[in-house]
Protein backbone atom coordinates (compact mmCIF):
# COMPACT_ATOMS: atom_id res chain seq x y z
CA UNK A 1 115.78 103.34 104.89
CA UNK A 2 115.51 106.23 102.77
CA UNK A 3 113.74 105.24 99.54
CA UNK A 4 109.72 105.49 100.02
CA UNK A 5 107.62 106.79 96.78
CA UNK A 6 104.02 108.03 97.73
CA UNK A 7 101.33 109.12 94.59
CA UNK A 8 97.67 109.64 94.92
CA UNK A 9 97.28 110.43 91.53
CA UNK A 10 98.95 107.90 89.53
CA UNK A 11 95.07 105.97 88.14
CA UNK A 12 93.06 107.49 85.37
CA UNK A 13 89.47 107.70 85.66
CA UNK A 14 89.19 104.32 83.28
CA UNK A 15 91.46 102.60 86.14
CA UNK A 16 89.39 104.19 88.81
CA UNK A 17 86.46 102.66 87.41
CA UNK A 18 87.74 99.14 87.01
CA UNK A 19 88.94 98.92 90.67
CA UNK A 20 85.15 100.27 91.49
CA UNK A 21 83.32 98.23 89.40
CA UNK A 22 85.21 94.91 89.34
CA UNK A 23 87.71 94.28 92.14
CA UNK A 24 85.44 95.97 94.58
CA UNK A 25 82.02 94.24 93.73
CA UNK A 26 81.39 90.74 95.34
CA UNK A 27 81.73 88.82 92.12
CA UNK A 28 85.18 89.21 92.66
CA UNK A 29 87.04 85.97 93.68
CA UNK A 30 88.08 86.30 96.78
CA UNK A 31 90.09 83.06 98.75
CA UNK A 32 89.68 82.90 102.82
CA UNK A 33 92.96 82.35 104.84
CA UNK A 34 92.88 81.57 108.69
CA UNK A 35 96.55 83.69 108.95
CA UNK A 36 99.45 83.63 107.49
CA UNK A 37 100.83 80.90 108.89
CA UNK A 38 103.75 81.20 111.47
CA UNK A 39 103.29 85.13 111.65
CA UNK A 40 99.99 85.23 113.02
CA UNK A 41 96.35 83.62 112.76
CA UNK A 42 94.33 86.72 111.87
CA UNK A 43 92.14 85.48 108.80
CA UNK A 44 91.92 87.36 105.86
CA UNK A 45 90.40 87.19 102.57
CA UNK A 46 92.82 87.24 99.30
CA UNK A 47 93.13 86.73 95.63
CA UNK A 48 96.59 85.66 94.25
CA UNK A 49 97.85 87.61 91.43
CA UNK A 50 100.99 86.12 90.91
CA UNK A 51 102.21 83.35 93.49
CA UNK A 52 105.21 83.94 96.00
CA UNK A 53 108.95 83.21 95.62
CA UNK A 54 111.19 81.95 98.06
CA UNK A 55 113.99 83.03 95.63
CA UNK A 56 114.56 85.86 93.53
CA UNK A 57 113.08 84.19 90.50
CA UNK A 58 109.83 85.36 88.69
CA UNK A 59 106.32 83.69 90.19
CA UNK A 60 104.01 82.49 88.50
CA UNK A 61 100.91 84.63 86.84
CA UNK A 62 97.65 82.43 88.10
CA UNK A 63 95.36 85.06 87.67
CA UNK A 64 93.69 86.85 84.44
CA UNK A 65 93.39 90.24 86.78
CA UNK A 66 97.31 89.95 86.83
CA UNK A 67 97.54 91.76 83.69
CA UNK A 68 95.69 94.95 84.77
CA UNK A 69 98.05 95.24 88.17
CA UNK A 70 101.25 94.71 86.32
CA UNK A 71 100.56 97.76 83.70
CA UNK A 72 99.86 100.08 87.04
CA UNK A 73 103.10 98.49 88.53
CA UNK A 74 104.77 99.50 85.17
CA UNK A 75 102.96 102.70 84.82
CA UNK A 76 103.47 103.83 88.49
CA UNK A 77 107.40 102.79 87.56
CA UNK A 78 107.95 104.70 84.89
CA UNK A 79 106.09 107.92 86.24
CA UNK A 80 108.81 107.33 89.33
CA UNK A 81 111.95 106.75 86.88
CA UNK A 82 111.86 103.28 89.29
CA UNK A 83 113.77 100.32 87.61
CA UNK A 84 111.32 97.42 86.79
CA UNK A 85 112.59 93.90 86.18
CA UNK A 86 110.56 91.30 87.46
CA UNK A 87 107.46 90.43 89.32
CA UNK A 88 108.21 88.47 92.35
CA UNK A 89 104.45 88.53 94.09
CA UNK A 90 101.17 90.38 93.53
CA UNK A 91 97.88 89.81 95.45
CA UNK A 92 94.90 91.22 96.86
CA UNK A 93 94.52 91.12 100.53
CA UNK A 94 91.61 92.17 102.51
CA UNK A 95 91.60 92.43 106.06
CA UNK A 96 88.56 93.05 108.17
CA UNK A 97 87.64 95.15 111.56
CA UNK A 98 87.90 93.12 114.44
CA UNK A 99 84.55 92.51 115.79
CA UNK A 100 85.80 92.02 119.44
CA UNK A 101 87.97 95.63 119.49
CA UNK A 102 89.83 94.20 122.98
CA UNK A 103 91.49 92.11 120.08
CA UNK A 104 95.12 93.47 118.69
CA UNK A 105 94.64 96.27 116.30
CA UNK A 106 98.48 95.71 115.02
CA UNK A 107 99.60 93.60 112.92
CA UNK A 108 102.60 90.94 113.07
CA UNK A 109 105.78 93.43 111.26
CA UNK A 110 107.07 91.13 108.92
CA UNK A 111 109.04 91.40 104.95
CA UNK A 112 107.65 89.78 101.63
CA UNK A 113 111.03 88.22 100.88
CA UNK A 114 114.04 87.65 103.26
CA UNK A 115 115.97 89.07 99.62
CA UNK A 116 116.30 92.83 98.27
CA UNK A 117 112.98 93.91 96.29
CA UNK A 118 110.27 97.39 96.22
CA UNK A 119 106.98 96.69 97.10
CA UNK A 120 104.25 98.56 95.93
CA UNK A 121 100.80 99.01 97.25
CA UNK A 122 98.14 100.71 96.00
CA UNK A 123 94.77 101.26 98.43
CA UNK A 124 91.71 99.97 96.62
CA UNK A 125 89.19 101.45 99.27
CA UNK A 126 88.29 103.81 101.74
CA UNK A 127 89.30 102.50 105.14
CA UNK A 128 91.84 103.50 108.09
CA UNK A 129 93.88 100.41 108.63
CA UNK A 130 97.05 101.96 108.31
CA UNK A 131 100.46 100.66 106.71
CA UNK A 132 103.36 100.63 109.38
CA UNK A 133 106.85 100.69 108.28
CA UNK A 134 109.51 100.17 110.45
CA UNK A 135 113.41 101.26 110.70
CA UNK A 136 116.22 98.57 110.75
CA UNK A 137 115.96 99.01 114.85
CA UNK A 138 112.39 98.07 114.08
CA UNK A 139 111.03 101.21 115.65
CA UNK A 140 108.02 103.24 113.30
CA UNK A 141 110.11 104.92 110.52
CA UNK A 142 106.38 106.27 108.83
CA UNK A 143 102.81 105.55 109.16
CA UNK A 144 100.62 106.18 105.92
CA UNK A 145 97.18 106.70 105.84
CA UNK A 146 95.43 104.78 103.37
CA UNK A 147 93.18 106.66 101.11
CA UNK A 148 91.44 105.44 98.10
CA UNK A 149 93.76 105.25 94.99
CA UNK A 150 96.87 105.80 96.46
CA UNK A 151 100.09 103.93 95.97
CA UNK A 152 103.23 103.61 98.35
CA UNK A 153 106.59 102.23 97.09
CA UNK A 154 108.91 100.96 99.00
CA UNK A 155 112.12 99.20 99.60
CA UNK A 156 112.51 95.46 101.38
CA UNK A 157 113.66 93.86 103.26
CA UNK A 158 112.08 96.10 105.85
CA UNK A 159 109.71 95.40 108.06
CA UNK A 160 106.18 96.45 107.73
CA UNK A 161 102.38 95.89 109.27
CA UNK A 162 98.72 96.93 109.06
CA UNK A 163 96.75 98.15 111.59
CA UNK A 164 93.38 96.48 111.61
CA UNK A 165 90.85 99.38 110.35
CA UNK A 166 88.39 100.33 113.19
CA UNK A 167 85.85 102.47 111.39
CA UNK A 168 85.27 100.95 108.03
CA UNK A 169 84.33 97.25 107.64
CA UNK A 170 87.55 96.12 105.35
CA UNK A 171 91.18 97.63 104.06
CA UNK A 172 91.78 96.18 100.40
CA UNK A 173 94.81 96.47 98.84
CA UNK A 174 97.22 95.18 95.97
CA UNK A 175 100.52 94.17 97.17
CA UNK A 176 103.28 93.93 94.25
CA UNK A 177 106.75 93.13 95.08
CA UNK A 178 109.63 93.62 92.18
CA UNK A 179 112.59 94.69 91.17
């Protein structure tokens, strides 16, 4: 793995303030899962932007905040000279700190699509739950601190996880996967 793309000052103020004042507030739909399924049953709260493939084909745009996270997908792309095709996935996942710590703070690894794609995320709060990415031997190739308003690019199929965040409540982020 050698292709990983990190900017914490890709968002304008205007952007900023749109993530503050509308994804962040609790008016913002937000969609409770018990897990995710055969990877693990750690419940989560999250907000489809566009709905997953299975294939490399386009998904589907169920969401009118879909517009706003594709121009930073294209915006972040083009400051990164990164080829942009398609859309495959976008969301907004929050996960929360465990209120019994004895719990696992790690999450399952796992990749968006078992096909070649990027995946961007971009950290939509403060928080510490950190983003794990693993090596094809699946040992830790880089751990990134999340801070507000940064984005990480990177390529998949390769294995990934979140640490559960210990000393703020939640970890928000927007997940985009592309090519």
């Amino acid at each position: 793995m050698n292709f990983f793309v990190e900017d914490k000052d890709f968002l304008n103020q205007e952007e900023k303030d749109y993530i503050h004042n509308i994804i962040n507030k609790n008016t913002f739909p937000l969609y409770w899962n018990d897990g995710t399924g055969h990877l693990d049953d750690n419940a989560f709260l999250s907000h489809t932007l566009i709905t997953r493939v299975e294939k490399e084909e386009t998904g589907e745009v169920v969401s009118h905040f879909s517009d706003f996270f594709i121009q930073l997908l294209i915006k972040f792309c083009f400051k990164h000279k990164i080829n942009f095709n398609k859309v495959f996935r976008g969301c907004i996942n929050v996960t929360f700190t465990l209120a019994n710590k004895s719990k696992k703070r790690k999450g399952i690894p796992h990749v968006d699509h078992d096909f070649p794609h990027k995946q961007l995320i971009i950290y939509l709060n403060k928080s510490d739950g950190e983003t794990v990415i693993l090596d094809h031997k699946d040992k830790i190739w880089k751990k990134i601190k999340p801070e507000l308003y940064k984005a990480i690019c990177f390529e998949g199929p390769i294995k990934h996880y979140a640490t559960t965040p210990l000393k703020y409540n939640r970890r928000i982020i927007c997940v985009l996967t592309f090519i």
